[in-house]
N, C-alpha and C. Protein backbone atom coordinates (compact mmCIF):
# COMPACT_ATOMS: atom_id res chain seq x y z
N UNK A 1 5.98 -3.62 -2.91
CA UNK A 1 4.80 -3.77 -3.72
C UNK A 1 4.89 -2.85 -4.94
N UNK A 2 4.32 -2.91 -6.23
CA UNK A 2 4.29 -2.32 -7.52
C UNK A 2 3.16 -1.28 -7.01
N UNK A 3 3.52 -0.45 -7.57
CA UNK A 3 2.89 1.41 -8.29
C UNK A 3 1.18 0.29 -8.86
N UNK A 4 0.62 0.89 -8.33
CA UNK A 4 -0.92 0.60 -9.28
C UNK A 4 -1.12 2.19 -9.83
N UNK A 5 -1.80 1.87 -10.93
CA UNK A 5 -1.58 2.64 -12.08
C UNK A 5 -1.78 2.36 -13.23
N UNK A 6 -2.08 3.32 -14.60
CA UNK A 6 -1.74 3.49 -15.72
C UNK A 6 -0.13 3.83 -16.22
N UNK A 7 0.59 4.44 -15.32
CA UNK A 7 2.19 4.81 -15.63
C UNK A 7 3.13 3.66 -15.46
N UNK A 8 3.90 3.79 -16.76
CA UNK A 8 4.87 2.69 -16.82
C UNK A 8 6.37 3.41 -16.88
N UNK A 9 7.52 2.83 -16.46
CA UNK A 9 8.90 3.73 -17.02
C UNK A 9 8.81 2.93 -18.45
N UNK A 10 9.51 4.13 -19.19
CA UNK A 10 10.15 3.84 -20.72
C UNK A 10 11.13 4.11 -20.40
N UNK A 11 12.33 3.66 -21.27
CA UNK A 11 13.69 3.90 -21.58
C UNK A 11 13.38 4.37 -23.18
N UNK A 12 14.70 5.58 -23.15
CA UNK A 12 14.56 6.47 -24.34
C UNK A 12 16.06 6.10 -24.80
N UNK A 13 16.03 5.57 -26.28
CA UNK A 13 16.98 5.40 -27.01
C UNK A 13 17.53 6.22 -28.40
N UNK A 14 18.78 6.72 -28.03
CA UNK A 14 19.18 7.30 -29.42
C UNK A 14 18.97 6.90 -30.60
N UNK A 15 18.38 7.46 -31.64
CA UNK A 15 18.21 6.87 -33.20
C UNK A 15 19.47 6.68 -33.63
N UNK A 16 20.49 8.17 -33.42
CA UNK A 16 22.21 7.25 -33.88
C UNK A 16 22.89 6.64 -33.54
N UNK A 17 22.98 6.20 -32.27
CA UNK A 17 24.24 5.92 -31.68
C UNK A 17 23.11 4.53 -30.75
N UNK A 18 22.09 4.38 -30.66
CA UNK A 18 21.57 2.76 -30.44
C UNK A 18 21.86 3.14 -28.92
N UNK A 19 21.93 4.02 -28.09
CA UNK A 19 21.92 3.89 -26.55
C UNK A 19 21.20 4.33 -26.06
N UNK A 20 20.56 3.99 -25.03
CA UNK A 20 19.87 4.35 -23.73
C UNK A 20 20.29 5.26 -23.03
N UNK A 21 19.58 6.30 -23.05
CA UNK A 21 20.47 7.77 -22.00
C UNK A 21 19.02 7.90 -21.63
N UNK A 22 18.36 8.20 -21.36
CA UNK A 22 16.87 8.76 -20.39
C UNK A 22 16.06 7.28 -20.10
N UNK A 23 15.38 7.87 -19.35
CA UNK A 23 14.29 6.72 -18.61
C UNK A 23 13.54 7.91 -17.97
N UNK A 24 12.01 7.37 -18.79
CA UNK A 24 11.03 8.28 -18.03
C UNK A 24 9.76 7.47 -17.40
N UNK A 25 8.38 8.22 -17.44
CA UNK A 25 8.01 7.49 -16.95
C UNK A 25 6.25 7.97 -18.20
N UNK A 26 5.47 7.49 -18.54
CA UNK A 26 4.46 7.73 -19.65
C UNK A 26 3.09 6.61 -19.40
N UNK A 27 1.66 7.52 -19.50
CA UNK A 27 0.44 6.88 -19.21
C UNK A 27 0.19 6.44 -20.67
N UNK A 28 0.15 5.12 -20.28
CA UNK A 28 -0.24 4.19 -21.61
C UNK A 28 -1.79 4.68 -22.24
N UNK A 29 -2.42 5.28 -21.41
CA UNK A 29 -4.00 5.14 -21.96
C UNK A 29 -4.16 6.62 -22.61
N UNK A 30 -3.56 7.44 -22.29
CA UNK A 30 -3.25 8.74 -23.03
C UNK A 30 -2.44 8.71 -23.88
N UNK A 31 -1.12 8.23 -24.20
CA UNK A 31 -0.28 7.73 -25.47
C UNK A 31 -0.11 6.62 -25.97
N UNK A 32 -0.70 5.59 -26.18
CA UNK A 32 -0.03 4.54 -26.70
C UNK A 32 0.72 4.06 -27.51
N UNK A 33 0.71 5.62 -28.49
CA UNK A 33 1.96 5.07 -29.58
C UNK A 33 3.57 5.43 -28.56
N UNK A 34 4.52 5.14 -29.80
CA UNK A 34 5.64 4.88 -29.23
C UNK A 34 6.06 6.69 -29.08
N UNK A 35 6.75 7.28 -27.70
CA UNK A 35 6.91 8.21 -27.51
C UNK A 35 8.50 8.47 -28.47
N UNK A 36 8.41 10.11 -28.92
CA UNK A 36 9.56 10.45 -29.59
C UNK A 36 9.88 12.16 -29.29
N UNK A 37 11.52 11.98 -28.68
CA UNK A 37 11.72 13.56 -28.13
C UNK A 37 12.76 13.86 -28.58
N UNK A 38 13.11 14.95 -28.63
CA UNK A 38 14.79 15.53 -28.97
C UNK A 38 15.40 15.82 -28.03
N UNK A 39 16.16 15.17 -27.33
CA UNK A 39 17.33 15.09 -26.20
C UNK A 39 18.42 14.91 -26.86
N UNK A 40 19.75 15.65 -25.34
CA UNK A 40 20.70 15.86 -25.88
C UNK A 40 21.65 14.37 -25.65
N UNK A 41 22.33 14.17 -26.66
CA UNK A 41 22.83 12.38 -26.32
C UNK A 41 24.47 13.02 -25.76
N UNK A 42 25.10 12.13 -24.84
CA UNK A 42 26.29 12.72 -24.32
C UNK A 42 27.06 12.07 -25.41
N UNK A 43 27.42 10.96 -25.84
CA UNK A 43 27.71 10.18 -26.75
C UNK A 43 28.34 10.84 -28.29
N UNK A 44 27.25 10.97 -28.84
CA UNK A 44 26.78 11.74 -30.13
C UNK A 44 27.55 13.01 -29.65
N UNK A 45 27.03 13.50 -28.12
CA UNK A 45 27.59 15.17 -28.30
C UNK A 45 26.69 16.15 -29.42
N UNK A 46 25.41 15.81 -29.11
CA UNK A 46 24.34 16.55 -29.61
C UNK A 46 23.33 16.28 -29.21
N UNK A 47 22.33 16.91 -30.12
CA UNK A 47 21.00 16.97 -30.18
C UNK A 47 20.28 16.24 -31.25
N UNK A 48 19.66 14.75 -30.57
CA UNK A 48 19.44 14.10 -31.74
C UNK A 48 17.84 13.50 -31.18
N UNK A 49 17.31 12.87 -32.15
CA UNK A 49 15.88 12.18 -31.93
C UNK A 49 15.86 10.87 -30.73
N UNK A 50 15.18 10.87 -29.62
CA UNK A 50 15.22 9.73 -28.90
C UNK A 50 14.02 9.15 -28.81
N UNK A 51 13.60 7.38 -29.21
CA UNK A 51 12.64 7.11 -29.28
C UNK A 51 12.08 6.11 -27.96
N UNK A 52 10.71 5.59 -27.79
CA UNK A 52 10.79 4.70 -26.72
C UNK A 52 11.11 3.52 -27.45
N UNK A 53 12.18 2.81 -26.20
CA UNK A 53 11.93 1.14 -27.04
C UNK A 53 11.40 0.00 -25.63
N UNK A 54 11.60 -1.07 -26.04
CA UNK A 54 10.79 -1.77 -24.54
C UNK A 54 11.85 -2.40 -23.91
């Protein structure tokens, strides 16, 4: 059976390198805009901007 709830998972995508490295989890009714963090990308091999996408 599904989670009842406001919490959904997001997947967090690198702005440079276009990949998916995190998956979290975020209450739609407290943020609804699109979430944005600075994680480290293994890829890149840094520290770059990761945004939500759907």
């Amino acid at each position: 059976m599904a989670k009842k709830g406001p919490r959904e998972i997001i997947q967090l995508a690198c702005t440079e390198c276009k990949r998916r490295n995190y998956s979290t989890t975020k209450n739609k009714r407290n943020t609804p805009d699109r979430l944005e963090l600075r994680k480290y990308c293994p890829w890149c091999n840094k520290h770059t901007l990761h945004r939500e996408v759907k």
